[in-house]
PDB file of N, CA and C in Angstrom:
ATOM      1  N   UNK A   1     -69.146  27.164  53.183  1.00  0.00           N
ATOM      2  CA  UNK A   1     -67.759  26.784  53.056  1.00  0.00           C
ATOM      3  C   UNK A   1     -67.254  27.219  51.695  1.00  0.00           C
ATOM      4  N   UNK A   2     -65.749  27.708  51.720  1.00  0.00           N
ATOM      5  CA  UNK A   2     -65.202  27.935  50.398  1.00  0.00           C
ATOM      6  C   UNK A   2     -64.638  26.576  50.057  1.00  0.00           C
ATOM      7  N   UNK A   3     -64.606  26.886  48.903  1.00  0.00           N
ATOM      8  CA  UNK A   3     -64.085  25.568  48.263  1.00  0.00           C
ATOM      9  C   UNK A   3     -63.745  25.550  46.676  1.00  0.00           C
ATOM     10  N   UNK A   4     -62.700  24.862  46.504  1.00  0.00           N
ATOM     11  CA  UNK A   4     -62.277  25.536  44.850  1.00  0.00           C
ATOM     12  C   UNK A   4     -63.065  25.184  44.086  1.00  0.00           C
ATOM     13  N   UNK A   5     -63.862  24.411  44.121  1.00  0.00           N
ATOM     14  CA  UNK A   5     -65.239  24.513  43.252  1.00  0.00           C
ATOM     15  C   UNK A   5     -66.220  26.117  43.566  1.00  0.00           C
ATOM     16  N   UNK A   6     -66.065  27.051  44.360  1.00  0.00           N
ATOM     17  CA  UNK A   6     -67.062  27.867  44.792  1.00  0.00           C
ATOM     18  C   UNK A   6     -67.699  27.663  45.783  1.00  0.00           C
ATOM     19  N   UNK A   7     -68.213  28.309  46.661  1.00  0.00           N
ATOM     20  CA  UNK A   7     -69.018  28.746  48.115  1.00  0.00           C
ATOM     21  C   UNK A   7     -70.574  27.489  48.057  1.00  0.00           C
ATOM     22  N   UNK A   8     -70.044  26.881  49.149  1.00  0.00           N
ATOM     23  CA  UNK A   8     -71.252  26.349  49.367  1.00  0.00           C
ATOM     24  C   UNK A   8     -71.530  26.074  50.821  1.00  0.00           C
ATOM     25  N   UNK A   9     -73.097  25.855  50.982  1.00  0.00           N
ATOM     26  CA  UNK A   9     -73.604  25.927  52.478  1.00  0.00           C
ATOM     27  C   UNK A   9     -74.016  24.608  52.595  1.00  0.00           C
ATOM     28  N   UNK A  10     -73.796  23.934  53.361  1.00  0.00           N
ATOM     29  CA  UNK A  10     -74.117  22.441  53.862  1.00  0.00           C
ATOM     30  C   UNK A  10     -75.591  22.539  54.878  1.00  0.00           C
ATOM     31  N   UNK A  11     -77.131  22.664  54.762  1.00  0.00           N
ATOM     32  CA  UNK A  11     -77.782  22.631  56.073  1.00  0.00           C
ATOM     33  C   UNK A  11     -78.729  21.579  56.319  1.00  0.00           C
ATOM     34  N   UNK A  12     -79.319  21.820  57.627  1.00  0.00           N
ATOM     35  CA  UNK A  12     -80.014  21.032  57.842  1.00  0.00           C
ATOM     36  C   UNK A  12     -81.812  21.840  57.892  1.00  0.00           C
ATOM     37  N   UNK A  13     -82.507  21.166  57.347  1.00  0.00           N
ATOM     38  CA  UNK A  13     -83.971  22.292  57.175  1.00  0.00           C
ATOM     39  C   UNK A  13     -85.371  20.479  57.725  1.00  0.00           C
ATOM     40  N   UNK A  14     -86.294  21.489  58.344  1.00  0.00           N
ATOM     41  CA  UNK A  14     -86.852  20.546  59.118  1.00  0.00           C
ATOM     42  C   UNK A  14     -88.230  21.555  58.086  1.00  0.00           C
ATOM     43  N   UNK A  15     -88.841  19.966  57.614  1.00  0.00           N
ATOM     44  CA  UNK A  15     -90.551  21.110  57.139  1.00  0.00           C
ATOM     45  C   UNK A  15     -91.650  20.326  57.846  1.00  0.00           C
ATOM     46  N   UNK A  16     -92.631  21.006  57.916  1.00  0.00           N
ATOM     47  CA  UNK A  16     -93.676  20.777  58.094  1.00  0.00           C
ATOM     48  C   UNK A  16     -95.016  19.973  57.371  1.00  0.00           C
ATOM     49  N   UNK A  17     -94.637  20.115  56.135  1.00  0.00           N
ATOM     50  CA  UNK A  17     -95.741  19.830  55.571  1.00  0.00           C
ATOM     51  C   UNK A  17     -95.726  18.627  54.598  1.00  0.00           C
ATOM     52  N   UNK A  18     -94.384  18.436  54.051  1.00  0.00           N
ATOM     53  CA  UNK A  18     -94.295  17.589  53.350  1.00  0.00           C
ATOM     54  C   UNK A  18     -94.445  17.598  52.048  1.00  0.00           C
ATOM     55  N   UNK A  19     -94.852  19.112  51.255  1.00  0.00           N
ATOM     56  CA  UNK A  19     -95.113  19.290  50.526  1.00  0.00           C
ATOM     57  C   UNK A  19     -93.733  18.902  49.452  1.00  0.00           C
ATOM     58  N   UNK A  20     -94.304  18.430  47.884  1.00  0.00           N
ATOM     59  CA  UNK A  20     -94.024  17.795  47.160  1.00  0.00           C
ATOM     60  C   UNK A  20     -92.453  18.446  46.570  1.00  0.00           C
ATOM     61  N   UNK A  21     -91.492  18.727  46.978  1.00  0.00           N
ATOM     62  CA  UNK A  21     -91.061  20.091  46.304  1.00  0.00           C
ATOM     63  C   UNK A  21     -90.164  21.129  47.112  1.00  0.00           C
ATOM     64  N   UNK A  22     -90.918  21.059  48.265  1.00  0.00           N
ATOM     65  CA  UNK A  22     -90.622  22.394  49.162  1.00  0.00           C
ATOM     66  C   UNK A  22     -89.237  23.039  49.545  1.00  0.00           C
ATOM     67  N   UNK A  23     -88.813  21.906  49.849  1.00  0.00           N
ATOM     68  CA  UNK A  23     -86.844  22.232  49.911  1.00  0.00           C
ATOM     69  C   UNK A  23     -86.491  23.299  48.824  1.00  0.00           C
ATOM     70  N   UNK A  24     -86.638  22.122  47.955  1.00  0.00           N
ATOM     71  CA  UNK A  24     -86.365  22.544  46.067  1.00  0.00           C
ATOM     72  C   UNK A  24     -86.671  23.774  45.856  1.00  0.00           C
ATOM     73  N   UNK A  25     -87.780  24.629  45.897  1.00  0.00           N
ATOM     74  CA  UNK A  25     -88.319  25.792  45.524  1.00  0.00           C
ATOM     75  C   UNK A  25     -88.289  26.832  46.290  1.00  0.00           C
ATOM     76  N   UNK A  26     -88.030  27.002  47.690  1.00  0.00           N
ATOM     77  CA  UNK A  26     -88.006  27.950  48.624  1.00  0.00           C
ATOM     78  C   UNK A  26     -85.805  27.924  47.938  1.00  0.00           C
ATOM     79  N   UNK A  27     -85.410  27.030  48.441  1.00  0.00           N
ATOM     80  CA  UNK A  27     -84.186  27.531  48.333  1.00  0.00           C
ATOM     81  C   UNK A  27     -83.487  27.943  46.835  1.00  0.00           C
ATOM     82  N   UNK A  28     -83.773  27.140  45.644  1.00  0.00           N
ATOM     83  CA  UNK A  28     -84.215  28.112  44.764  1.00  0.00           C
ATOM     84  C   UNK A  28     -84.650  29.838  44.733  1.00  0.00           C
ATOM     85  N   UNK A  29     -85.768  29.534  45.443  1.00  0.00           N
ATOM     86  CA  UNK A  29     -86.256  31.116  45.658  1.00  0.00           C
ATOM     87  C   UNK A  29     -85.550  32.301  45.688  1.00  0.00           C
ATOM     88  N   UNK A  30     -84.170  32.001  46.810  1.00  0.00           N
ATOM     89  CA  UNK A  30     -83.906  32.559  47.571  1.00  0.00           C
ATOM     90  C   UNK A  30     -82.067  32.981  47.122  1.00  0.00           C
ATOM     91  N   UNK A  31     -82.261  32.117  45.746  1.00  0.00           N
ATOM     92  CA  UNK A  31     -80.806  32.039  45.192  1.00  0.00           C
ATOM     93  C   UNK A  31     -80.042  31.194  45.318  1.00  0.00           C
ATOM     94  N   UNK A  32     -80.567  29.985  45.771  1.00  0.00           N
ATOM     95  CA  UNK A  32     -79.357  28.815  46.240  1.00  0.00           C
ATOM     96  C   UNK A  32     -79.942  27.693  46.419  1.00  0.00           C
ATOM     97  N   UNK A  33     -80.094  27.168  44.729  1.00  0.00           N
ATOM     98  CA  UNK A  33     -80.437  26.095  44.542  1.00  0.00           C
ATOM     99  C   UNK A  33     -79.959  24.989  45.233  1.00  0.00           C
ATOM    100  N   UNK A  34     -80.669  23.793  45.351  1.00  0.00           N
ATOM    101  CA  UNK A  34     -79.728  22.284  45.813  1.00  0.00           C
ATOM    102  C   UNK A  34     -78.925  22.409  44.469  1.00  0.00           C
ATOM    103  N   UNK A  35     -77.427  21.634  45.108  1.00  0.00           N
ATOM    104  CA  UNK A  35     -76.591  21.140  44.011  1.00  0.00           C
ATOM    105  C   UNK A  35     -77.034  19.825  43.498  1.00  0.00           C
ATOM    106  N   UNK A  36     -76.905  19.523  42.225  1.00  0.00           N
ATOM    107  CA  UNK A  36     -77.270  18.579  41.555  1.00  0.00           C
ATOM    108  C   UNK A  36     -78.898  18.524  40.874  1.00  0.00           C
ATOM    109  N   UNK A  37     -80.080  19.922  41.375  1.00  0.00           N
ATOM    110  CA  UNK A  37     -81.326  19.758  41.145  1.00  0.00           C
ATOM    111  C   UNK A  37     -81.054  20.908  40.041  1.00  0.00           C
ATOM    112  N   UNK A  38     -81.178  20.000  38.640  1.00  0.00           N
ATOM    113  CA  UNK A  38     -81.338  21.075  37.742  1.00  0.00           C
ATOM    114  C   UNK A  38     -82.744  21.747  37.484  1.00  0.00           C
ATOM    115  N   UNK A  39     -83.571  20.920  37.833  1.00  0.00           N
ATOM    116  CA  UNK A  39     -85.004  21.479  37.477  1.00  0.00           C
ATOM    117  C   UNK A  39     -85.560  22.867  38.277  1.00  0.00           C
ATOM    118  N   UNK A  40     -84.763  23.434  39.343  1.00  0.00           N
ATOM    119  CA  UNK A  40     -85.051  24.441  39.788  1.00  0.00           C
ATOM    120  C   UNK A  40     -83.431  24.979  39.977  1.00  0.00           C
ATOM    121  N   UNK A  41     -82.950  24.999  38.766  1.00  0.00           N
ATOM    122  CA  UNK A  41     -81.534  26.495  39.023  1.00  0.00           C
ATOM    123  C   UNK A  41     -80.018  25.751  39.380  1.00  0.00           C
ATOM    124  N   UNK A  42     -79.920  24.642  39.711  1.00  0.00           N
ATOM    125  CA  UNK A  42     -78.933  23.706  40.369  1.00  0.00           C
ATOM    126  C   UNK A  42     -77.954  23.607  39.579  1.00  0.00           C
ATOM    127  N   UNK A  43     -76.961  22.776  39.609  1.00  0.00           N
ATOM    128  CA  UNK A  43     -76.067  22.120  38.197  1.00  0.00           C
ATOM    129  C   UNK A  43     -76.421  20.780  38.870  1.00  0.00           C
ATOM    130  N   UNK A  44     -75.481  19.947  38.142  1.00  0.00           N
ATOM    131  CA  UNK A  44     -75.458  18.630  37.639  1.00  0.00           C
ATOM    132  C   UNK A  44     -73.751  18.173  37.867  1.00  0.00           C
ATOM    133  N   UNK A  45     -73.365  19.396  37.676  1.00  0.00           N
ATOM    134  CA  UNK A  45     -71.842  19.464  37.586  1.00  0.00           C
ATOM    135  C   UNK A  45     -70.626  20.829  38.144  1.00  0.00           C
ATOM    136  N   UNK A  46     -70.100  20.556  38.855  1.00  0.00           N
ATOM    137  CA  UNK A  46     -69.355  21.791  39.279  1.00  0.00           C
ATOM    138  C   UNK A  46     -67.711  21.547  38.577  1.00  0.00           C
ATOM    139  N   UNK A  47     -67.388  23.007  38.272  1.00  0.00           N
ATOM    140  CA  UNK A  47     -66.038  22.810  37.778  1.00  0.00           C
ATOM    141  C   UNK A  47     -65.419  24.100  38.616  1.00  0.00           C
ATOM    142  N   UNK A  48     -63.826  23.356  38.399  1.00  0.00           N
ATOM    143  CA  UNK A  48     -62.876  23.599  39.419  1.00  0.00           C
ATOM    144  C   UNK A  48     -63.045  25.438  39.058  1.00  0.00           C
ATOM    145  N   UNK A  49     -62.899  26.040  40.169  1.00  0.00           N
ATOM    146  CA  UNK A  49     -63.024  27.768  39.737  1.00  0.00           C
ATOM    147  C   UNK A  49     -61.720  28.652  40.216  1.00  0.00           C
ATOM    148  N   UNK A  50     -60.562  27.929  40.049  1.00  0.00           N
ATOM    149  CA  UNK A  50     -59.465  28.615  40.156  1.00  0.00           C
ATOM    150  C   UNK A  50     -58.200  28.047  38.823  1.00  0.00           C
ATOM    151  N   UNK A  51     -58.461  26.665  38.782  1.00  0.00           N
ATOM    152  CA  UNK A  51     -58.223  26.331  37.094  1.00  0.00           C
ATOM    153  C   UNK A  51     -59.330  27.456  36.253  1.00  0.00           C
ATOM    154  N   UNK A  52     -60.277  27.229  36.118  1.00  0.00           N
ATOM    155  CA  UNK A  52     -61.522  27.712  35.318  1.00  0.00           C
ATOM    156  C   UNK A  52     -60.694  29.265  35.001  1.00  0.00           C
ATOM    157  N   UNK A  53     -60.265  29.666  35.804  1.00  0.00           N
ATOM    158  CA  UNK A  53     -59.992  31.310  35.515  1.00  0.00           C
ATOM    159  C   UNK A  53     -58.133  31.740  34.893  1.00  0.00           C
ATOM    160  N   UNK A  54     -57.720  30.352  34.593  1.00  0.00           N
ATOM    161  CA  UNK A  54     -56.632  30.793  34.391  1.00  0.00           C
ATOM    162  C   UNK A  54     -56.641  31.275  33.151  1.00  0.00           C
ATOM    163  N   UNK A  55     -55.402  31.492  32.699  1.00  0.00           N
ATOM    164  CA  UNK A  55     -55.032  32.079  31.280  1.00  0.00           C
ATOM    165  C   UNK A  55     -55.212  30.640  30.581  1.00  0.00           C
ATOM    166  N   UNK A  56     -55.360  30.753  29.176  1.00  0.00           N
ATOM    167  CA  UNK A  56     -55.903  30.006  28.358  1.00  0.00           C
ATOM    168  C   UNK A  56     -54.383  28.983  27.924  1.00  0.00           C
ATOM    169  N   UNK A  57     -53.495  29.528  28.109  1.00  0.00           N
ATOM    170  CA  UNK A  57     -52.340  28.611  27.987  1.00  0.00           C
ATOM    171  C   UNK A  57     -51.650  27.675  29.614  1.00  0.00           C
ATOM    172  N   UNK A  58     -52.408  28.064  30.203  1.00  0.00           N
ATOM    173  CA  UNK A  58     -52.852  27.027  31.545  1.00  0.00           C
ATOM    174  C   UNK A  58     -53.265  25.976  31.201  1.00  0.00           C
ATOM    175  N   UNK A  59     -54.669  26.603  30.789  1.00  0.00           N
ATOM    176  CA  UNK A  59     -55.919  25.354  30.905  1.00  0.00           C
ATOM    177  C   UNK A  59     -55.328  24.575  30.046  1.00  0.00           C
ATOM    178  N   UNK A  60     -54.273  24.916  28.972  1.00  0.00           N
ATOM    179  CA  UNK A  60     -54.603  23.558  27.991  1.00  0.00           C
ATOM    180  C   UNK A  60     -52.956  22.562  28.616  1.00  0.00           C
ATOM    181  N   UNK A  61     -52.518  23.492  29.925  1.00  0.00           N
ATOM    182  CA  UNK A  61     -52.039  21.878  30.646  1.00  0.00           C
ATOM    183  C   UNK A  61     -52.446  21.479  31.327  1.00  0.00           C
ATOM    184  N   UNK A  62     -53.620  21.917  32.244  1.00  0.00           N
ATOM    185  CA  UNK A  62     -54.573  21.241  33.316  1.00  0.00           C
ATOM    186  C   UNK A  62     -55.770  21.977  33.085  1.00  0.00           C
ATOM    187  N   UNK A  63     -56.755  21.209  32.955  1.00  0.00           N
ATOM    188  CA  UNK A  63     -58.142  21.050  32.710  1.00  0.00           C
ATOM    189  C   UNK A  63     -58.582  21.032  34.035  1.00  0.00           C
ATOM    190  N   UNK A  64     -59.639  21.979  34.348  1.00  0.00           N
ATOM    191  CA  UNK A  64     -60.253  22.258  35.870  1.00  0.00           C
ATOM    192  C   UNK A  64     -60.593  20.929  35.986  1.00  0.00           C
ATOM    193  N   UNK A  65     -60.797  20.612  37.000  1.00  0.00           N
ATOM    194  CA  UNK A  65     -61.301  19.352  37.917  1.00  0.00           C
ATOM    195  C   UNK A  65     -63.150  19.323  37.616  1.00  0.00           C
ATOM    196  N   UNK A  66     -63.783  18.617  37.283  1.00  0.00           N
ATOM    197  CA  UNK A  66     -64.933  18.725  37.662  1.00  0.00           C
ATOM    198  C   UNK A  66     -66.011  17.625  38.124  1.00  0.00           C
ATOM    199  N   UNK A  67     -66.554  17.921  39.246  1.00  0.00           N
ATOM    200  CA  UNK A  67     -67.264  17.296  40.142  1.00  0.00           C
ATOM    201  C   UNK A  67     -68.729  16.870  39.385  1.00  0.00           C
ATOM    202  N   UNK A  68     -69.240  15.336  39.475  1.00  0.00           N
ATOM    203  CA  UNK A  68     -70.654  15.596  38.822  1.00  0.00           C
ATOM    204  C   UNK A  68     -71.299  14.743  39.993  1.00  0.00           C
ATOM    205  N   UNK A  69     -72.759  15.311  40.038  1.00  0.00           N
ATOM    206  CA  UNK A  69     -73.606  14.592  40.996  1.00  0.00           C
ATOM    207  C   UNK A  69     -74.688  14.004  40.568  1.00  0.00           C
ATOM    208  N   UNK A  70     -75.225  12.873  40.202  1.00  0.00           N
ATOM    209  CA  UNK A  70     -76.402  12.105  38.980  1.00  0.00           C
ATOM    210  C   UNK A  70     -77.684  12.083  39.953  1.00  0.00           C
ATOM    211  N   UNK A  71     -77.275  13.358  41.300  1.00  0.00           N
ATOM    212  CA  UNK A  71     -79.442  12.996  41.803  1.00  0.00           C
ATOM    213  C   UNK A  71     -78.829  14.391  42.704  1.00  0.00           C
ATOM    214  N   UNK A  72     -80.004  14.838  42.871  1.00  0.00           N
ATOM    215  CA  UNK A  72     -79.877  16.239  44.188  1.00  0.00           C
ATOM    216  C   UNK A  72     -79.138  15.487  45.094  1.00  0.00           C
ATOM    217  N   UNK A  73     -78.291  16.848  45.901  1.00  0.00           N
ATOM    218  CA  UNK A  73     -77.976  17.050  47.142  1.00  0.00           C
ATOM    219  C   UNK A  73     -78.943  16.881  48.296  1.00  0.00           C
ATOM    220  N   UNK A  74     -79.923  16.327  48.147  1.00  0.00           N
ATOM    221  CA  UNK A  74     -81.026  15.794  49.372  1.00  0.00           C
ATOM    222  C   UNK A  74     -80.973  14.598  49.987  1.00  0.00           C
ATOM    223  N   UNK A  75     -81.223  14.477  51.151  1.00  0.00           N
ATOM    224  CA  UNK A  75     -81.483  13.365  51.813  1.00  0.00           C
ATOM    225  C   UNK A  75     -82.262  13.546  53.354  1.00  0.00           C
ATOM    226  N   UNK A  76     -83.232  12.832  53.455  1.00  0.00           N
ATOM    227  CA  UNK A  76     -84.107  12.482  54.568  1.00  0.00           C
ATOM    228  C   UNK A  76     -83.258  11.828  55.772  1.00  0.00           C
ATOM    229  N   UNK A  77     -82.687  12.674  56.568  1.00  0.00           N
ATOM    230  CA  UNK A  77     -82.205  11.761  57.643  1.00  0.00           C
ATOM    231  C   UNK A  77     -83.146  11.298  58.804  1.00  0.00           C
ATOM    232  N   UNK A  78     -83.944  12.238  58.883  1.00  0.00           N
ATOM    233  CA  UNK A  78     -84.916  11.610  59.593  1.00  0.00           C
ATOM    234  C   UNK A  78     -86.396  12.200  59.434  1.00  0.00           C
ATOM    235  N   UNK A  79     -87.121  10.918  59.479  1.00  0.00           N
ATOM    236  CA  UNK A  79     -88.431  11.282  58.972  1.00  0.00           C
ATOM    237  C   UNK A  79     -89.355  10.562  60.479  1.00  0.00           C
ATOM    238  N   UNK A  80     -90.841  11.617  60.783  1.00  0.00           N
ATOM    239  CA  UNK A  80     -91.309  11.364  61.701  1.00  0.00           C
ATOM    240  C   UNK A  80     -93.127  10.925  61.049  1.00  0.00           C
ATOM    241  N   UNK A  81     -93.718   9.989  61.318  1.00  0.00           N
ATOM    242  CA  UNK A  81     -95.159  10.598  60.759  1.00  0.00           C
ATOM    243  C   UNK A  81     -95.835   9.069  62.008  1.00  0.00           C
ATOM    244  N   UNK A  82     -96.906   9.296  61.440  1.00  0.00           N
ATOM    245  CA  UNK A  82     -97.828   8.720  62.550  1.00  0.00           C
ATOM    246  C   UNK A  82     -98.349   7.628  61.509  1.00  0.00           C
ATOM    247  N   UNK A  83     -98.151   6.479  62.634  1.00  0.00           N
ATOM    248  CA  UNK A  83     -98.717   5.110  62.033  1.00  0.00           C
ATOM    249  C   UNK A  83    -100.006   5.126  61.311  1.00  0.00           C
ATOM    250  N   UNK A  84     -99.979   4.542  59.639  1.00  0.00           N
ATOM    251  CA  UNK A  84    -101.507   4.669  59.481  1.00  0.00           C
ATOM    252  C   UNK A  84    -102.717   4.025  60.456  1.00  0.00           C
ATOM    253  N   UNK A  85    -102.371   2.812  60.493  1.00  0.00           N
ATOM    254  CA  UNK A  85    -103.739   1.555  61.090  1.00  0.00           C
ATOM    255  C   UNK A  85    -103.591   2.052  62.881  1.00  0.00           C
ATOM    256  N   UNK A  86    -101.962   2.363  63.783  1.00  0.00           N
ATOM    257  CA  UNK A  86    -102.540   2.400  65.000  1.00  0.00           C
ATOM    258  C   UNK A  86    -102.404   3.676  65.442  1.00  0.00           C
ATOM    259  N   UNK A  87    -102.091   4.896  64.796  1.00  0.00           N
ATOM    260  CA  UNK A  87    -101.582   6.627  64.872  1.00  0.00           C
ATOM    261  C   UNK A  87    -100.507   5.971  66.085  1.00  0.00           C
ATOM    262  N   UNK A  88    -100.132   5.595  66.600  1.00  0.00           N
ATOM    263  CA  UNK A  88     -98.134   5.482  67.031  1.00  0.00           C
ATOM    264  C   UNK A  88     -97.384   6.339  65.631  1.00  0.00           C
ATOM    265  N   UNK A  89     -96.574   7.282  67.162  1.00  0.00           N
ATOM    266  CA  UNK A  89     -95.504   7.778  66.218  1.00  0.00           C
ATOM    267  C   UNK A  89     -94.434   7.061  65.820  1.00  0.00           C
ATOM    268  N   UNK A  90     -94.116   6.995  64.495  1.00  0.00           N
ATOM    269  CA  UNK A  90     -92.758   6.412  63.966  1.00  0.00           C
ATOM    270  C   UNK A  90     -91.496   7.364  63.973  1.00  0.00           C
ATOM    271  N   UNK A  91     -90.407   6.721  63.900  1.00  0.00           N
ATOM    272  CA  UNK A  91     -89.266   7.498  63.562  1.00  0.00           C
ATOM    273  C   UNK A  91     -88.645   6.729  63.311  1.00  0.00           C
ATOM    274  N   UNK A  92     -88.154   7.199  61.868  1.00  0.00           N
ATOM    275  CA  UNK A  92     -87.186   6.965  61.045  1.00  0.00           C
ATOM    276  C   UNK A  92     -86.194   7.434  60.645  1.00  0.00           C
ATOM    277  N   UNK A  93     -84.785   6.714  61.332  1.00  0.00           N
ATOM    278  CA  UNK A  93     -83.623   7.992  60.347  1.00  0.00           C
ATOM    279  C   UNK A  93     -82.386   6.620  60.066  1.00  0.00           C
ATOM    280  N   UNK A  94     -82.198   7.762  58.964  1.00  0.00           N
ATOM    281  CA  UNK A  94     -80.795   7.035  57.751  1.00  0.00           C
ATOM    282  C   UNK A  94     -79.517   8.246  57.748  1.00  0.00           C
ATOM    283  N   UNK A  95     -78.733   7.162  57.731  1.00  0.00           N
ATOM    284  CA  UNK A  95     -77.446   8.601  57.602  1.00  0.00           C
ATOM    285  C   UNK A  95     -76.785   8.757  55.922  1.00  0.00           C
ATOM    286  N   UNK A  96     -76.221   9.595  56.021  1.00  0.00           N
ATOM    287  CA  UNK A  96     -75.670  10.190  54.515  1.00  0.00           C
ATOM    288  C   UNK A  96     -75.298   9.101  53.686  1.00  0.00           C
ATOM    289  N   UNK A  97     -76.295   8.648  52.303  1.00  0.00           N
ATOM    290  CA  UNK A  97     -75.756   8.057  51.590  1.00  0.00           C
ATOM    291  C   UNK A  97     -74.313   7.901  51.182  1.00  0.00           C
ATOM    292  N   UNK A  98     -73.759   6.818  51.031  1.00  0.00           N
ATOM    293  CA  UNK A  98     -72.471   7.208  50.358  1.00  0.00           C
ATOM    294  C   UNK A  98     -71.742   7.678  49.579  1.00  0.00           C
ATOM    295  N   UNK A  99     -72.637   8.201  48.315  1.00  0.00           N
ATOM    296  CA  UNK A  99     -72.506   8.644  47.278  1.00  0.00           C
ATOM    297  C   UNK A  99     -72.606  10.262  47.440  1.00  0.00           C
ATOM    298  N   UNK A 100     -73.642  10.502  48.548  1.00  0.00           N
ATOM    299  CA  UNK A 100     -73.529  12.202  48.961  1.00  0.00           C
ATOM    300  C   UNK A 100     -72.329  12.464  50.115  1.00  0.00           C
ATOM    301  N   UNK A 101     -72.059  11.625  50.865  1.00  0.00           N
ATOM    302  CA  UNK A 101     -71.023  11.540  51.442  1.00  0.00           C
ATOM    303  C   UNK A 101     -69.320  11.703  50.880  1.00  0.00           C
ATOM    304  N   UNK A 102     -69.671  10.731  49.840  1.00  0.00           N
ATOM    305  CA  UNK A 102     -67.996  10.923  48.794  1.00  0.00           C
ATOM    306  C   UNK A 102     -67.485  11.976  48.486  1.00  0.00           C
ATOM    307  N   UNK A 103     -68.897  12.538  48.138  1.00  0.00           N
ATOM    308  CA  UNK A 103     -69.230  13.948  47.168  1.00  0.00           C
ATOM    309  C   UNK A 103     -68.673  15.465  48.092  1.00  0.00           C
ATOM    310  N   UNK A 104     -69.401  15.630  49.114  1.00  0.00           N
ATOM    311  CA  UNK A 104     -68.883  15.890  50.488  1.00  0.00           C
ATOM    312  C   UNK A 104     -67.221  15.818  50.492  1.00  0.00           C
ATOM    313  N   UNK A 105     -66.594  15.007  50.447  1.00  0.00           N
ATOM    314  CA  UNK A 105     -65.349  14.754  51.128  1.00  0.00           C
ATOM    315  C   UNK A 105     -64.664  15.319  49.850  1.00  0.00           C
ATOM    316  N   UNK A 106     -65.334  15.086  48.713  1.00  0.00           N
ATOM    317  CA  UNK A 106     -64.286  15.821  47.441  1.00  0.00           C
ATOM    318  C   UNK A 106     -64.698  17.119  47.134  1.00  0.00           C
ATOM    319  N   UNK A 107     -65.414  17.673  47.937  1.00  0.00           N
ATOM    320  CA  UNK A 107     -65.608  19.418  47.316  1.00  0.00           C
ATOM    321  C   UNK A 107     -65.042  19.773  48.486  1.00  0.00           C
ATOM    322  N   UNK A 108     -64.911  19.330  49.937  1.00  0.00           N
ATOM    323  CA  UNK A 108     -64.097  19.973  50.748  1.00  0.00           C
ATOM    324  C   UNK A 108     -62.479  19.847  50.939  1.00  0.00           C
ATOM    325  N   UNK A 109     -62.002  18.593  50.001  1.00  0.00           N
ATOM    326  CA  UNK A 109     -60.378  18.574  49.813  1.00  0.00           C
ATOM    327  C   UNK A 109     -60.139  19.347  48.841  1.00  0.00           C
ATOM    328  N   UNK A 110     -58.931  19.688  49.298  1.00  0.00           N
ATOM    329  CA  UNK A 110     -58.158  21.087  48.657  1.00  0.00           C
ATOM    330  C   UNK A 110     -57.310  20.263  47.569  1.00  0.00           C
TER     331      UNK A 110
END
């Protein structure tokens, strides 16, 4: 999605392994950090990118907008694993925190 903060992709990724990380570093990898994970390439903070580019006697009557996020763009909506004591499968799912949700609704209003 465009968005006057800049291009971003909203997905959904299913892993296998569980490994410690894995989201984080493959999409990293690949050029497209999570938003908000600074430890692999991310920000912390997005600013507005159509203020951001004006002439300098703009900005000093409107100051780009800028968005901050205080934890990654991640969340577990649903998690599957097998009971320790009876191996029954569990399933577990949670929907979009509210705080990634808010976040959501203000990078896609114009």
């Amino acid at each position: 999605m465009a968005t006057r903060f800049g291009k971003f992709t909203l997905i959904e990724v299913r892993i296998e392994t569980g490994r410690t990380h894995q989201i984080r570093v493959h999409m990293a990898s690949i050029g497209h950090p999570v938003v908000g994970d600074t430890l692999y390439g991310g920000t912390a903070q997005l600013t507005e990118q159509d203020a951001a580019q004006t002439t300098r006697s703009v900005r000093k009557k409107k100051e780009p907008e800028r968005l901050k996020l205080d934890r990654n763009f991640l969340h577990a909506a649903k998690l599957e694993f097998a009971q320790p004591l009876t191996g029954k499968p569990l399933q577990l799912e949670a929907p979009l925190p509210g705080e990634l949700t808010a976040f959501l609704g203000r990078l896609e209003s114009v």
